[in-house]
PDB file of N, CA and C in Angstrom:
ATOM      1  N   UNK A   1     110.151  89.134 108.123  1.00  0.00           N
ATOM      2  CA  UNK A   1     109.238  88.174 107.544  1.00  0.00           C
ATOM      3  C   UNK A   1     108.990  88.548 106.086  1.00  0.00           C
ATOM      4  N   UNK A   2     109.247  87.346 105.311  1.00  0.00           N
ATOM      5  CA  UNK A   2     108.918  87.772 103.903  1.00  0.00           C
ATOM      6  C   UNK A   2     107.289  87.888 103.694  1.00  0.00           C
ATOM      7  N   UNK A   3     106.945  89.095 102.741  1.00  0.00           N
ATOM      8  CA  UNK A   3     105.346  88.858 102.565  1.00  0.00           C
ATOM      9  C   UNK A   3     104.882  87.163 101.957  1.00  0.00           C
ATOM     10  N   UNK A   4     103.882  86.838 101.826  1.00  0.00           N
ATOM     11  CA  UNK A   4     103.060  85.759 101.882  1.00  0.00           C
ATOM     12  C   UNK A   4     102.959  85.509  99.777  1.00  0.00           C
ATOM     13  N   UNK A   5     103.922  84.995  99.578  1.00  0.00           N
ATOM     14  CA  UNK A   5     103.549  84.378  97.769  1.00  0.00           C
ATOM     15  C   UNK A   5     102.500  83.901  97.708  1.00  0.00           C
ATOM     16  N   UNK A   6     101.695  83.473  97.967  1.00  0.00           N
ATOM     17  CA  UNK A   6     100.728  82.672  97.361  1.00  0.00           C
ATOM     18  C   UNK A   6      99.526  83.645  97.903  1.00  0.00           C
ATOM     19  N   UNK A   7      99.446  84.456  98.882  1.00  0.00           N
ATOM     20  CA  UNK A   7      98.790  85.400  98.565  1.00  0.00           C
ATOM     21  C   UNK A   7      98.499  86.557  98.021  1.00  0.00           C
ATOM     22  N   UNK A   8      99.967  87.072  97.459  1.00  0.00           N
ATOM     23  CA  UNK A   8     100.536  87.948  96.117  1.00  0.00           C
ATOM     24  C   UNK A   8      99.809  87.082  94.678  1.00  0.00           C
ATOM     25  N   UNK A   9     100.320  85.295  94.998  1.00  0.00           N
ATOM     26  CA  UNK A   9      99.435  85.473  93.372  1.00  0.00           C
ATOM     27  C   UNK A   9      98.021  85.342  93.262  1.00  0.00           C
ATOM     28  N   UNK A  10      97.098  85.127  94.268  1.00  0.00           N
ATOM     29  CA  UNK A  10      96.210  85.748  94.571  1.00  0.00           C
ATOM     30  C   UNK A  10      95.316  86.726  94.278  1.00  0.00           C
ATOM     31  N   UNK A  11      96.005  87.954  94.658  1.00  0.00           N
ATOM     32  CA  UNK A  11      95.451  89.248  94.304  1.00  0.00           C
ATOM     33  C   UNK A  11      96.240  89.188  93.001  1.00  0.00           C
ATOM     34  N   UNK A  12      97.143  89.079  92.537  1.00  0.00           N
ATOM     35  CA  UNK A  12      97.939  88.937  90.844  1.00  0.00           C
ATOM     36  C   UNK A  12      96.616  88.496  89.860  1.00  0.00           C
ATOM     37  N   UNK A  13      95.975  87.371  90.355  1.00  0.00           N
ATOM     38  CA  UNK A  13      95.175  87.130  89.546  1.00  0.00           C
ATOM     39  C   UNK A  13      94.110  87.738  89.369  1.00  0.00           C
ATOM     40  N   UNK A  14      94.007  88.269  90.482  1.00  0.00           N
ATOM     41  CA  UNK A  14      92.275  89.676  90.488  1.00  0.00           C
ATOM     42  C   UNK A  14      92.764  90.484  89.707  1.00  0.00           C
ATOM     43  N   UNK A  15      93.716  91.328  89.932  1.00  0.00           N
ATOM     44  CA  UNK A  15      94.481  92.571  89.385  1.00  0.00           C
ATOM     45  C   UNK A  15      94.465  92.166  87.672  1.00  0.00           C
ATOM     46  N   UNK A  16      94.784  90.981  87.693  1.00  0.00           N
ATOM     47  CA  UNK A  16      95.397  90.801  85.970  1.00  0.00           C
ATOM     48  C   UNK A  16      95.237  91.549  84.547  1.00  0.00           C
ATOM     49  N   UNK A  17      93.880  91.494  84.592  1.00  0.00           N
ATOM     50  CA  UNK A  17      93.555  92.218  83.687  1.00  0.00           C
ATOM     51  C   UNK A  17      93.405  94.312  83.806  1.00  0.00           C
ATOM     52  N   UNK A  18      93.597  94.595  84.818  1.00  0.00           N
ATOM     53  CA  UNK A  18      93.349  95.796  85.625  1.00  0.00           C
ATOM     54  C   UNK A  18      94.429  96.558  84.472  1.00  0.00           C
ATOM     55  N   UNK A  19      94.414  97.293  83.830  1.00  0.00           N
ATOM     56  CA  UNK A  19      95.199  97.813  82.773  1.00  0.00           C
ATOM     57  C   UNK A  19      96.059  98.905  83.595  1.00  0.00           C
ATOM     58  N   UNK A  20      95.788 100.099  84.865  1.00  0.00           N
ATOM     59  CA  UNK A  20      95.964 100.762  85.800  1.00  0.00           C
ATOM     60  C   UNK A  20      96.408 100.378  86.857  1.00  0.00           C
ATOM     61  N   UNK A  21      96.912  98.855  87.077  1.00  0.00           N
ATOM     62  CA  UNK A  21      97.588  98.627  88.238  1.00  0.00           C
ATOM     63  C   UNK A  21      99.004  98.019  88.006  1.00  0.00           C
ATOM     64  N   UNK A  22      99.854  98.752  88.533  1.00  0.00           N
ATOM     65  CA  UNK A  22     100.931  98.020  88.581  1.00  0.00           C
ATOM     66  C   UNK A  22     101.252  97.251  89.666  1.00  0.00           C
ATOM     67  N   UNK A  23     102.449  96.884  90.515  1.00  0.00           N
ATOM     68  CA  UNK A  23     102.711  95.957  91.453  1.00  0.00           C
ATOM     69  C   UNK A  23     104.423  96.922  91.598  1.00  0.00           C
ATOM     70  N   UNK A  24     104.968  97.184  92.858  1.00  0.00           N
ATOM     71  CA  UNK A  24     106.097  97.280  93.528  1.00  0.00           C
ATOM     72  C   UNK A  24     106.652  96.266  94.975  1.00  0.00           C
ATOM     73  N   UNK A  25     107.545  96.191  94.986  1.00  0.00           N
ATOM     74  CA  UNK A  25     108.076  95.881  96.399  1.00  0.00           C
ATOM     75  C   UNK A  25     108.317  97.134  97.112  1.00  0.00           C
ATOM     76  N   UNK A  26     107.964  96.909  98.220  1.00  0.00           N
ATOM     77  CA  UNK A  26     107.899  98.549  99.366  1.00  0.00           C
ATOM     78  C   UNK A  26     107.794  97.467 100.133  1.00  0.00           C
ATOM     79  N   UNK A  27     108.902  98.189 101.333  1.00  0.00           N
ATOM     80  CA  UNK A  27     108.399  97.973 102.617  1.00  0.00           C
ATOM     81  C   UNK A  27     108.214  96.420 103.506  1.00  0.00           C
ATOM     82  N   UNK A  28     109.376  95.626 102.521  1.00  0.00           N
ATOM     83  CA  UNK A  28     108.870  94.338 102.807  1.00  0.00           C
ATOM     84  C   UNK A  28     108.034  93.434 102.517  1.00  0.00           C
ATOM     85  N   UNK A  29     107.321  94.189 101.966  1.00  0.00           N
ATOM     86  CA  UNK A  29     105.984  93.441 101.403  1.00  0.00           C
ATOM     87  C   UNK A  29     105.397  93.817  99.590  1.00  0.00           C
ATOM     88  N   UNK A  30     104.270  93.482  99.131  1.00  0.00           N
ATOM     89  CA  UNK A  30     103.840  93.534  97.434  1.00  0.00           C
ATOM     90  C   UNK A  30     103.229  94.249  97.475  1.00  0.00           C
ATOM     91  N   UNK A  31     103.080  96.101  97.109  1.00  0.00           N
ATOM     92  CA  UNK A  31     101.979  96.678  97.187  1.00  0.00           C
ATOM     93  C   UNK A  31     101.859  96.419  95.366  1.00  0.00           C
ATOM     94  N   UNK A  32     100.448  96.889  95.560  1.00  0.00           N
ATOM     95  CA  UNK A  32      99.271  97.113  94.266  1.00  0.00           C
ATOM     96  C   UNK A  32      98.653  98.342  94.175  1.00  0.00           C
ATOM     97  N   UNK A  33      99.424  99.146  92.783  1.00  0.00           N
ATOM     98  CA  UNK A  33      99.277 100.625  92.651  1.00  0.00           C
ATOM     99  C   UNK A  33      98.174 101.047  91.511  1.00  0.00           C
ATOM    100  N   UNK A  34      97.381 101.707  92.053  1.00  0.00           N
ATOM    101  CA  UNK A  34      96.501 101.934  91.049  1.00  0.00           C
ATOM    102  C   UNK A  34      96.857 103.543  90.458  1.00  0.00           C
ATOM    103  N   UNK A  35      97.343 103.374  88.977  1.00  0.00           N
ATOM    104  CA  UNK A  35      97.598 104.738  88.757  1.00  0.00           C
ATOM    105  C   UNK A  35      98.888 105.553  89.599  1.00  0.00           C
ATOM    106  N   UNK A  36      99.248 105.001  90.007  1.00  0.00           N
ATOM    107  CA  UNK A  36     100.950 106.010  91.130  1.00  0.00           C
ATOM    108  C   UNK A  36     100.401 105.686  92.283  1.00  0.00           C
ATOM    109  N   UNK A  37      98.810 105.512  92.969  1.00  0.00           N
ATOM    110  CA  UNK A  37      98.525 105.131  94.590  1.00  0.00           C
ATOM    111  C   UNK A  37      98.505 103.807  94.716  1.00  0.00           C
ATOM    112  N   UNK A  38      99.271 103.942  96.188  1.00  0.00           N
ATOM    113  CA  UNK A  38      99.111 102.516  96.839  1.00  0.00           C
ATOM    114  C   UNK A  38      97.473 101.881  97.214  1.00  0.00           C
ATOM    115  N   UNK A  39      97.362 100.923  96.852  1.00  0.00           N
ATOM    116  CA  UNK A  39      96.121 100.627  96.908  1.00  0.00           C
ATOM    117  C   UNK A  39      95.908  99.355  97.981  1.00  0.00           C
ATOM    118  N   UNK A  40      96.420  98.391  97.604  1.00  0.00           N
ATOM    119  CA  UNK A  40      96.438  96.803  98.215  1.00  0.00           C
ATOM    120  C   UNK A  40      97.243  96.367  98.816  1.00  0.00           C
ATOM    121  N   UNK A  41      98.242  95.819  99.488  1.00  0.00           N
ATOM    122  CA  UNK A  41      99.626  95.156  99.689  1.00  0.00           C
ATOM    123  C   UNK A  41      99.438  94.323 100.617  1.00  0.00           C
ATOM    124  N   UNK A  42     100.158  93.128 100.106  1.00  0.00           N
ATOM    125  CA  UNK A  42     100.406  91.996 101.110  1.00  0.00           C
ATOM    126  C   UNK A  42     101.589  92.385 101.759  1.00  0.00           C
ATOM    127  N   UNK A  43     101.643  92.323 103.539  1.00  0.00           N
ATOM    128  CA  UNK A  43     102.310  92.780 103.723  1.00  0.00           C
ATOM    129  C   UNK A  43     103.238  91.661 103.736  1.00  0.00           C
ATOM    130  N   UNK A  44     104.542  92.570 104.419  1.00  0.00           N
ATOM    131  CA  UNK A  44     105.494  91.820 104.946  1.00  0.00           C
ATOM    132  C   UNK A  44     105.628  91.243 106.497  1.00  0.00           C
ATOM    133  N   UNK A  45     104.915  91.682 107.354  1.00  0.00           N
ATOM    134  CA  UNK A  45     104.440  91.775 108.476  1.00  0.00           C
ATOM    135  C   UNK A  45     103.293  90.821 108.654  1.00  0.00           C
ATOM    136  N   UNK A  46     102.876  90.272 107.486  1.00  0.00           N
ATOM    137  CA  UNK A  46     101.408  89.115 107.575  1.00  0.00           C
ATOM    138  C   UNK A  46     100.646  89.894 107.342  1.00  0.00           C
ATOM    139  N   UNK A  47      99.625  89.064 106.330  1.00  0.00           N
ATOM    140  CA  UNK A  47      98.087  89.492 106.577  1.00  0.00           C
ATOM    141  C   UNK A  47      98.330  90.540 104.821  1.00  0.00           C
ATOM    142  N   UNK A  48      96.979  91.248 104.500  1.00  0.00           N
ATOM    143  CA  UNK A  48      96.446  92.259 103.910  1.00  0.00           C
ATOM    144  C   UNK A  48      96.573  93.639 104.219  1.00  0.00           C
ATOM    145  N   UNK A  49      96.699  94.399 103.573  1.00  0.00           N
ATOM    146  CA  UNK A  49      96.659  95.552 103.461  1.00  0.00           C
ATOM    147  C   UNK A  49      96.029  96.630 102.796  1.00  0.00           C
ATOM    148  N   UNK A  50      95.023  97.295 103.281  1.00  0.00           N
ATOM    149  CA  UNK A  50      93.859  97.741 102.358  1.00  0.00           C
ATOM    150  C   UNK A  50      93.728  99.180 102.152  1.00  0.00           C
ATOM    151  N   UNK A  51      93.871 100.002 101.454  1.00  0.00           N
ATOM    152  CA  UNK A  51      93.415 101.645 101.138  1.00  0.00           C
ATOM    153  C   UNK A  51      91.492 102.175 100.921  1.00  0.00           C
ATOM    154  N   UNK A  52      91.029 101.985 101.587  1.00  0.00           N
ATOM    155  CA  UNK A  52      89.579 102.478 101.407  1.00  0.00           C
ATOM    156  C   UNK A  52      89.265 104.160 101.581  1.00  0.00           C
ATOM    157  N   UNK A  53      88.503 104.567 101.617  1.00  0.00           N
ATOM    158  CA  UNK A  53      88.083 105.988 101.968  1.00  0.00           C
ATOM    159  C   UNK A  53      87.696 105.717 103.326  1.00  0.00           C
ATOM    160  N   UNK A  54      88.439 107.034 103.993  1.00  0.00           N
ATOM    161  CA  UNK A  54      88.781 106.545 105.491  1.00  0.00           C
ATOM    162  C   UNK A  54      87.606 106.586 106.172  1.00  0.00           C
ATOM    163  N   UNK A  55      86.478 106.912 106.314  1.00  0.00           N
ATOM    164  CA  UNK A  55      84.883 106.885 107.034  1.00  0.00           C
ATOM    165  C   UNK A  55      84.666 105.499 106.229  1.00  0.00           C
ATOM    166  N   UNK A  56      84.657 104.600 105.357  1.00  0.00           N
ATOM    167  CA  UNK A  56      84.519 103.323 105.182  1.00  0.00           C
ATOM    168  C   UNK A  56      85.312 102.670 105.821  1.00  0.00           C
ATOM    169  N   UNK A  57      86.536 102.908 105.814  1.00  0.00           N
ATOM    170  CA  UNK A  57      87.428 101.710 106.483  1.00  0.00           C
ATOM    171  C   UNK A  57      87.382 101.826 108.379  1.00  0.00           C
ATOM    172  N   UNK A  58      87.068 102.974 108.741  1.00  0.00           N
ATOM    173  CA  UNK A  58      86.728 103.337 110.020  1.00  0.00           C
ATOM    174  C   UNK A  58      85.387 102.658 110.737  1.00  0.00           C
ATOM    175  N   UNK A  59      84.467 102.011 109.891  1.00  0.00           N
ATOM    176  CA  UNK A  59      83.479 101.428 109.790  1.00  0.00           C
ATOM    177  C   UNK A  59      83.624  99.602 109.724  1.00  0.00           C
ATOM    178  N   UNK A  60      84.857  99.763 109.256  1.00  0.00           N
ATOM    179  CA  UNK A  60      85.117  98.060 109.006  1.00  0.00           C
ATOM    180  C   UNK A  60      86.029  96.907 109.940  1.00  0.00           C
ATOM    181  N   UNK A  61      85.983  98.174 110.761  1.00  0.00           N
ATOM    182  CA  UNK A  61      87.505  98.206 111.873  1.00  0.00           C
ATOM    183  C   UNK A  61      86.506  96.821 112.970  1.00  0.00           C
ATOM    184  N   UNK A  62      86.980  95.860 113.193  1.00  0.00           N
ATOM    185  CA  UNK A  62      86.085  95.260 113.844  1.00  0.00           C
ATOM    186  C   UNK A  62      87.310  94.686 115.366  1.00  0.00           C
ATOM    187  N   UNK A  63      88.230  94.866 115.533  1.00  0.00           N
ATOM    188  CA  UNK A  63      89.301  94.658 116.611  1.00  0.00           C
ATOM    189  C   UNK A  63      90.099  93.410 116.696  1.00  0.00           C
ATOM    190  N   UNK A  64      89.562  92.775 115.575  1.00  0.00           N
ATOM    191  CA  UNK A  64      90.109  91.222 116.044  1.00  0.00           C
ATOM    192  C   UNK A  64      91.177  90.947 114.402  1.00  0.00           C
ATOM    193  N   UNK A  65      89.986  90.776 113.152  1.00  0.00           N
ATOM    194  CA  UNK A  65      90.358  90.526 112.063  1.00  0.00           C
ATOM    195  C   UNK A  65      90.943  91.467 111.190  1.00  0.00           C
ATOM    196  N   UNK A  66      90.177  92.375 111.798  1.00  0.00           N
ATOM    197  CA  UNK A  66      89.945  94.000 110.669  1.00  0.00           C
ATOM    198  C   UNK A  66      90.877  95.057 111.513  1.00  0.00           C
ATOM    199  N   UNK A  67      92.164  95.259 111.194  1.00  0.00           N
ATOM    200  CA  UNK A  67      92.440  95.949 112.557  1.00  0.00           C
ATOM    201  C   UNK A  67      92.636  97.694 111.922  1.00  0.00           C
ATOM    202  N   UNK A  68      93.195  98.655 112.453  1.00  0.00           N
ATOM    203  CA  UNK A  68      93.882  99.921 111.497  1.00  0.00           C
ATOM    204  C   UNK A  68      95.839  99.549 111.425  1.00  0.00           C
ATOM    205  N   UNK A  69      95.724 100.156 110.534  1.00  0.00           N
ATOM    206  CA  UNK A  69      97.220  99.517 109.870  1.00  0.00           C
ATOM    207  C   UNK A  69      97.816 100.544 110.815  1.00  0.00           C
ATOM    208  N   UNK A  70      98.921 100.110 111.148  1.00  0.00           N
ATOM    209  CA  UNK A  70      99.761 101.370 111.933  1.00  0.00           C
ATOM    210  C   UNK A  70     101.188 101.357 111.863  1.00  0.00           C
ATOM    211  N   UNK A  71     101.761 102.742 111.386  1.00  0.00           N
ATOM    212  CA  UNK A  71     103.058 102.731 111.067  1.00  0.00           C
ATOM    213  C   UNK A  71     103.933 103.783 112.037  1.00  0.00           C
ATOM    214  N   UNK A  72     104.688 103.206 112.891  1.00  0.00           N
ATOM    215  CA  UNK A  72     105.908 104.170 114.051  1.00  0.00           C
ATOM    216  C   UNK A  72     104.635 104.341 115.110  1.00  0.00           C
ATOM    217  N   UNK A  73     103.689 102.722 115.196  1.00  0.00           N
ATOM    218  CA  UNK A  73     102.998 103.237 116.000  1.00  0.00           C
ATOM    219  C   UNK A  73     101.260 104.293 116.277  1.00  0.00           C
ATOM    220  N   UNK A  74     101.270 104.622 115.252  1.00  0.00           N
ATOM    221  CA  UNK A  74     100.284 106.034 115.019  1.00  0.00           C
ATOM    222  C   UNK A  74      99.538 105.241 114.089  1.00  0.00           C
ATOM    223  N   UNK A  75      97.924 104.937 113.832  1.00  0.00           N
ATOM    224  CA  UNK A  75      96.996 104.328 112.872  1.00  0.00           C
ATOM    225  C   UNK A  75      96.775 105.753 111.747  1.00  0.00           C
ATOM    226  N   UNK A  76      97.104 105.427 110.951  1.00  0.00           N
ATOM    227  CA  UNK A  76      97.109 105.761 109.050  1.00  0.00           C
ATOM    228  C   UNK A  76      95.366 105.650 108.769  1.00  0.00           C
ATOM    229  N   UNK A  77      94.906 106.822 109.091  1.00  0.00           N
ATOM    230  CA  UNK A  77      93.757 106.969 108.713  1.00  0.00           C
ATOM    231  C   UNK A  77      93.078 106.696 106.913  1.00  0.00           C
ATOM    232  N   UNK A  78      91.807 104.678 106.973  1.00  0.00           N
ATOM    233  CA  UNK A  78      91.773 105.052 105.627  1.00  0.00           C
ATOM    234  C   UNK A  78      92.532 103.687 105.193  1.00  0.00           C
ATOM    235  N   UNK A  79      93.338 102.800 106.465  1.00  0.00           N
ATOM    236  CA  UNK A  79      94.625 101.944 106.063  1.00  0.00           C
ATOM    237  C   UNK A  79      93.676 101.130 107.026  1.00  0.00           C
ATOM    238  N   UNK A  80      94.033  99.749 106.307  1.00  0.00           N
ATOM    239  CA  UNK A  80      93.323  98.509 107.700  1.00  0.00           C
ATOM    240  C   UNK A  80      94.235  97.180 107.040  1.00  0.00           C
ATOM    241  N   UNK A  81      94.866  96.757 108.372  1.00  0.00           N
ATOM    242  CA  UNK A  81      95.638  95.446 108.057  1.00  0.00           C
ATOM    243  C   UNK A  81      93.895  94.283 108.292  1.00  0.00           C
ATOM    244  N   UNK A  82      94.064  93.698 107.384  1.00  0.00           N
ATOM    245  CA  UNK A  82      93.106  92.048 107.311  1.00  0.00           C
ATOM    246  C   UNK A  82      93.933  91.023 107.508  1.00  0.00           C
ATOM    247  N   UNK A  83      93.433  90.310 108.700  1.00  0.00           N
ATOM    248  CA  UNK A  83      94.316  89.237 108.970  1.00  0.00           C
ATOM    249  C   UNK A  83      93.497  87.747 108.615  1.00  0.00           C
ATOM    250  N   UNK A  84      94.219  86.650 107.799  1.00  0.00           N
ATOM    251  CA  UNK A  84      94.129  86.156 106.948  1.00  0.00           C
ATOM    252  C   UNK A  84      92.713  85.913 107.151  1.00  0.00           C
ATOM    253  N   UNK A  85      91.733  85.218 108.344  1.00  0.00           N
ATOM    254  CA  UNK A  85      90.762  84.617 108.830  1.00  0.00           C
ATOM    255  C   UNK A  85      89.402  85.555 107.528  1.00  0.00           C
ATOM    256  N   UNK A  86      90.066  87.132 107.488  1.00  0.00           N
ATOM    257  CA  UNK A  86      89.081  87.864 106.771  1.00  0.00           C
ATOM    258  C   UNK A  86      89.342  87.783 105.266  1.00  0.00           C
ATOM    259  N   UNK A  87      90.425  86.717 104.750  1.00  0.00           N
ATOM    260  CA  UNK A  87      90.643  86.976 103.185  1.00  0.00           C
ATOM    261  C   UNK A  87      90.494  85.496 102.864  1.00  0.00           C
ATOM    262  N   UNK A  88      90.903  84.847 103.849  1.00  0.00           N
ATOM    263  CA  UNK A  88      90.562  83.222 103.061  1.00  0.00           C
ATOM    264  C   UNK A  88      89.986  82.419 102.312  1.00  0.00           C
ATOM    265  N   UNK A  89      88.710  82.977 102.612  1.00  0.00           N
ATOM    266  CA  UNK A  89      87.539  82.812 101.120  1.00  0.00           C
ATOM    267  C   UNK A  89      87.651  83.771 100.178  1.00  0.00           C
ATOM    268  N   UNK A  90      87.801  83.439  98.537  1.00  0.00           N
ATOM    269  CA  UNK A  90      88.238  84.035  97.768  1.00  0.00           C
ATOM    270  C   UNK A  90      87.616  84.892  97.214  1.00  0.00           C
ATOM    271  N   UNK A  91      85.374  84.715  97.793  1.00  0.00           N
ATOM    272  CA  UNK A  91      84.926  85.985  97.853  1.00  0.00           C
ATOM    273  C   UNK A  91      85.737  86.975  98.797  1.00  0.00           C
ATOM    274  N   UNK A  92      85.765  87.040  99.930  1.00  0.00           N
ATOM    275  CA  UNK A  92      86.248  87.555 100.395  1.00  0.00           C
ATOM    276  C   UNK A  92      87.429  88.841 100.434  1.00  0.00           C
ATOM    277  N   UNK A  93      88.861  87.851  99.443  1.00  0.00           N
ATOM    278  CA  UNK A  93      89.702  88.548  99.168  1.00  0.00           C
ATOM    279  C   UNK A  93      89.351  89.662  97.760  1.00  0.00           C
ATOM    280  N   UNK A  94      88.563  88.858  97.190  1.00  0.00           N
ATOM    281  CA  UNK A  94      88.148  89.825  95.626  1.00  0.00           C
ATOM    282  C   UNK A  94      87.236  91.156  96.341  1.00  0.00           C
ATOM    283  N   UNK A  95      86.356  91.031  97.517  1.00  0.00           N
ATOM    284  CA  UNK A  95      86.005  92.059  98.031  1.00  0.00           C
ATOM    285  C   UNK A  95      86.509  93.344  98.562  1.00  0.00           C
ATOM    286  N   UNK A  96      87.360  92.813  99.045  1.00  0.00           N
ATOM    287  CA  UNK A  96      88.865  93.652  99.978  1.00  0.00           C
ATOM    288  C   UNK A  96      89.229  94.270  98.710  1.00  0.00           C
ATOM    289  N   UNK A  97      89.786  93.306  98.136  1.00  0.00           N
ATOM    290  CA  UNK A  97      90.195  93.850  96.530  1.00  0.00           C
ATOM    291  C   UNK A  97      89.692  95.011  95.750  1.00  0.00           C
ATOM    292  N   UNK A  98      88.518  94.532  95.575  1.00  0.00           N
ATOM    293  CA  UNK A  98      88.004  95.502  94.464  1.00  0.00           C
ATOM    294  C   UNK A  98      87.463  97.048  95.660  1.00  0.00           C
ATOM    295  N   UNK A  99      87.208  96.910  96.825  1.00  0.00           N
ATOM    296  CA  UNK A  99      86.843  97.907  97.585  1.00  0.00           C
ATOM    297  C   UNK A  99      87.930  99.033  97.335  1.00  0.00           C
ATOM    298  N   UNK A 100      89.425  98.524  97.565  1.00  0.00           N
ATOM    299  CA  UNK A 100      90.751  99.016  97.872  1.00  0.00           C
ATOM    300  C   UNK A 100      90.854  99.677  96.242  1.00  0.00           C
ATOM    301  N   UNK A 101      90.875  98.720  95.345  1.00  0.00           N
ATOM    302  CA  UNK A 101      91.147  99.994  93.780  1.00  0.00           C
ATOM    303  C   UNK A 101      90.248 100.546  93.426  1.00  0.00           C
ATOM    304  N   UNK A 102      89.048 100.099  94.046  1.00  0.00           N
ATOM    305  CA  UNK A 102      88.232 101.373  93.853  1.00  0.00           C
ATOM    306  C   UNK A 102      88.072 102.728  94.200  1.00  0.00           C
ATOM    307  N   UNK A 103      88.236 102.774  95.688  1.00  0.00           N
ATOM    308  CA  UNK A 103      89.110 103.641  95.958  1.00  0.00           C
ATOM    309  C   UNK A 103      90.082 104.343  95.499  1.00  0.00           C
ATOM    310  N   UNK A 104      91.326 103.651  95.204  1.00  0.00           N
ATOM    311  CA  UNK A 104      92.398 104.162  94.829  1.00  0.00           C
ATOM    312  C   UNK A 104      91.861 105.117  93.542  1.00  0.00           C
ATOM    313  N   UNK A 105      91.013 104.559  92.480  1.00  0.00           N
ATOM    314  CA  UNK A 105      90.449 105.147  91.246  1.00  0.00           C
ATOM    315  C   UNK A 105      90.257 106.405  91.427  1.00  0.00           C
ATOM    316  N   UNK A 106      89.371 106.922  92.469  1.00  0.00           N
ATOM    317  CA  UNK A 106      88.843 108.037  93.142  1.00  0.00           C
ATOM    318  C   UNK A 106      90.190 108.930  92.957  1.00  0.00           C
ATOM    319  N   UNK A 107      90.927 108.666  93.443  1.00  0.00           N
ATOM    320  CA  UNK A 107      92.062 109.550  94.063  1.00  0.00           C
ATOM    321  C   UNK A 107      93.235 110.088  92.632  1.00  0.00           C
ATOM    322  N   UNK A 108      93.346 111.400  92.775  1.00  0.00           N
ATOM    323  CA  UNK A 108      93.985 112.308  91.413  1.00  0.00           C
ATOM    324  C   UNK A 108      95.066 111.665  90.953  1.00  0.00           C
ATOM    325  N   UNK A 109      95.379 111.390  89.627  1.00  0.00           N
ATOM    326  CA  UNK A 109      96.567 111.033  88.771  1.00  0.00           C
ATOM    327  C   UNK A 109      96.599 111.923  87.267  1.00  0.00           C
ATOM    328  N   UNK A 110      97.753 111.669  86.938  1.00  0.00           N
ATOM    329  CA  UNK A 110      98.392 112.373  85.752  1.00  0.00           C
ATOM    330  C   UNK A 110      97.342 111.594  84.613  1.00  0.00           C
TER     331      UNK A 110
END
């Protein structure tokens, strides 16, 4: 499944001015790097992809919308797939958003 364009330009347009974020393809899907960390990504798999500090995102986990991202199986402590129902309103997605590079900010770079 290709990731979701129109929700890449989306977050493109939050990010825009973000002088510290770049954008890669990984994985099938658009991540959003703040500084060298993965921060955001639409996946390729559907839905959002979020980097928070993991006792926040462990908190946000709600079973339905909010799930933990999981890769070979095993949940990525800190990682939460959002499935669309939680990004559709564009408060919404700018929330996810700005939670996720804020985060990322936190975390050591050159």
């Amino acid at each position: 499944m290709a990731f979701d364009v129109e929700l890449a330009e989306r977050v493109r347009a939050l990010l825009r001015d973000e002088l510290d974020v770049t954008e890669r393809r990984m994985f099938g899907g658009l991540a959003f790097l703040v500084n060298g960390h993965m921060s955001v990504t639409v996946s390729g798999r559907g839905g959002l992809m979020v980097r928070l500090e993991p006792d926040d995102a462990a908190e946000l986990l709600n079973g339905d919308v909010v799930v933990p991202f999981e890769m070979r199986g095993r949940a990525m402590r800190g990682w939460l797939r959002v499935r669309e129902p939680g990004y559709a309103a564009d408060e919404a997605l700018r929330d996810w958003v700005d939670r996720s590079v804020e985060f990322a900010r936190t975390l050591p770079h050159d």
